[in-house]
Protein backbone atom coordinates (compact mmCIF):
# COMPACT_ATOMS: atom_id res chain seq x y z
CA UNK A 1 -35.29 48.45 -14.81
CA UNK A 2 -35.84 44.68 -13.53
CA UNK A 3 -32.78 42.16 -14.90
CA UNK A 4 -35.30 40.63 -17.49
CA UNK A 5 -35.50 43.89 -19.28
CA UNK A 6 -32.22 44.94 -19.27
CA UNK A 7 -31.39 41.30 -20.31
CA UNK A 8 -33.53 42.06 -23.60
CA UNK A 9 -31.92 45.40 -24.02
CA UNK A 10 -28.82 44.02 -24.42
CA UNK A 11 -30.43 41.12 -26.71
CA UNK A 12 -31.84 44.08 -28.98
CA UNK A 13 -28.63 45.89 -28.95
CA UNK A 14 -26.96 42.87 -29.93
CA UNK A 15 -29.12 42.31 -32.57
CA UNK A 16 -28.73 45.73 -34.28
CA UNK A 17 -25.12 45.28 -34.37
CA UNK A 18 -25.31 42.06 -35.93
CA UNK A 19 -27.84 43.38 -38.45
CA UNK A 20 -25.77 46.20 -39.27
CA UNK A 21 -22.75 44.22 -40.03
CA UNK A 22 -24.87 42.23 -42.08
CA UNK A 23 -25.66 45.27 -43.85
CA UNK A 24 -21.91 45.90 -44.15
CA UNK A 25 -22.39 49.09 -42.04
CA UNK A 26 -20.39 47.94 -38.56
CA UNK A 27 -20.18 50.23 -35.88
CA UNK A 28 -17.18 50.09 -34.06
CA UNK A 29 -18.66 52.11 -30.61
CA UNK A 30 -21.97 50.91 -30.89
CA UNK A 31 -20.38 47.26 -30.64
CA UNK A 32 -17.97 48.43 -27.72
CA UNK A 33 -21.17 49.97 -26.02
CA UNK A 34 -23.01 46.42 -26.45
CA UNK A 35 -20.26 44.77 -25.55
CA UNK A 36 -20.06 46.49 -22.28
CA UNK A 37 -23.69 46.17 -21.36
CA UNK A 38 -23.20 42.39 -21.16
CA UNK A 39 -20.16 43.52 -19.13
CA UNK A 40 -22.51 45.14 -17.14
CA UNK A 41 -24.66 42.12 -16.50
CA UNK A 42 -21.70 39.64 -15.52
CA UNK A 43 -20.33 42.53 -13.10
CA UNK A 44 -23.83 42.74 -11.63
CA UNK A 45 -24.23 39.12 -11.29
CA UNK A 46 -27.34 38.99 -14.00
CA UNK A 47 -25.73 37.22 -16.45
CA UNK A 48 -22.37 34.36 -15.85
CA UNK A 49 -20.27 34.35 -18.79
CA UNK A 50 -21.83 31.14 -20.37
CA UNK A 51 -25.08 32.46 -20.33
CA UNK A 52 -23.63 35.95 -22.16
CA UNK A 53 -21.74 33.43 -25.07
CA UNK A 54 -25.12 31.64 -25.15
CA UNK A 55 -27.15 34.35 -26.17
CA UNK A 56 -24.69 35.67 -28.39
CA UNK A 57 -24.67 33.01 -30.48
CA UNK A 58 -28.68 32.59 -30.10
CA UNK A 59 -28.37 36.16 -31.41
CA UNK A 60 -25.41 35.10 -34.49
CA UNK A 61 -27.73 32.18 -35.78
CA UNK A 62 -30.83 34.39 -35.75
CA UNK A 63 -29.65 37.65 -37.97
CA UNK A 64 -26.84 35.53 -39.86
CA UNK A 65 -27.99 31.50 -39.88
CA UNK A 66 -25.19 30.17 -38.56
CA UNK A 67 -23.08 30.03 -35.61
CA UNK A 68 -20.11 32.18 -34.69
CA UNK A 69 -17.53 29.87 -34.92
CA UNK A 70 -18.74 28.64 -38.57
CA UNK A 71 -19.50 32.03 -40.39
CA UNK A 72 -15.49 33.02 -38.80
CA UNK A 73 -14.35 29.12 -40.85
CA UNK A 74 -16.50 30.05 -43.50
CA UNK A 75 -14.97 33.90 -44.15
CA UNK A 76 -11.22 32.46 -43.68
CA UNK A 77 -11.80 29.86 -46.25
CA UNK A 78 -12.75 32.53 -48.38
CA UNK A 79 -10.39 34.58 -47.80
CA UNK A 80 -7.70 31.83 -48.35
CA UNK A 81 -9.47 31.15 -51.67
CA UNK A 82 -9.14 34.59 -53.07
CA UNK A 83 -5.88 35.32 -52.04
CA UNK A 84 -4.86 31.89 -53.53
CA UNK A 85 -6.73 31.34 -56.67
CA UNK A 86 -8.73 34.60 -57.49
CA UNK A 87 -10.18 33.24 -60.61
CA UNK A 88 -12.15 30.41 -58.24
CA UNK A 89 -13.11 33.22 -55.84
CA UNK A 90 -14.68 34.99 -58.34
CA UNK A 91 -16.62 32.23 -59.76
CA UNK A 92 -18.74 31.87 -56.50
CA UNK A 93 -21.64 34.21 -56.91
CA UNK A 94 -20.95 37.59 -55.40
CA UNK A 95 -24.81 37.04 -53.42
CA UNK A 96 -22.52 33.80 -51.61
CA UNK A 97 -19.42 35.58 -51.36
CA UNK A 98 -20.80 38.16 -49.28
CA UNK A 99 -22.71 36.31 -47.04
């Protein structure tokens, strides 16, 4: 397998993972097996670390529309909302919520 196609097999792997956590079916060993092919290319030199963050959050925006960093801000603040004033939380349609 030549580094551009194992690059894209870890893209596609990626990709299912995210999808399926979208779903709200996350798969603990499938991520640990993704997560260790892009191990795999920064061991083998394919891949440096920036590059591997890069197309993880290439990856993020596609399946989810927004980066890492803001969908984690974005789930906290929810989280602080519900645990502090339930009655708001729930006022935010469950299609936003869930996001």
């Amino acid at each position: 397998m030549e580094p551009q196609e194992f690059i894209q097999h870890c893209r596609n792997e990626l990709r299912a993972c995210f999808e399926n956590t979208k779903k709200g079916n996350g798969d603990d060993v499938k991520k640990s097996r993704t997560e260790g092919l892009f191990q795999a290319c920064r061991l083998l030199g394919i891949l440096t670390s920036e590059e591997v963050r890069d197309i993880y959050e290439e990856e993020h925006i596609l399946v989810f529309g927004e980066t890492i960093q803001r969908r984690k801000e974005r789930k906290e603040n929810m989280s602080k909302l519900k645990a502090s004033s339930p009655d708001d939380y729930f006022d935010i349609p469950a299609i936003e919520r869930m996001r």
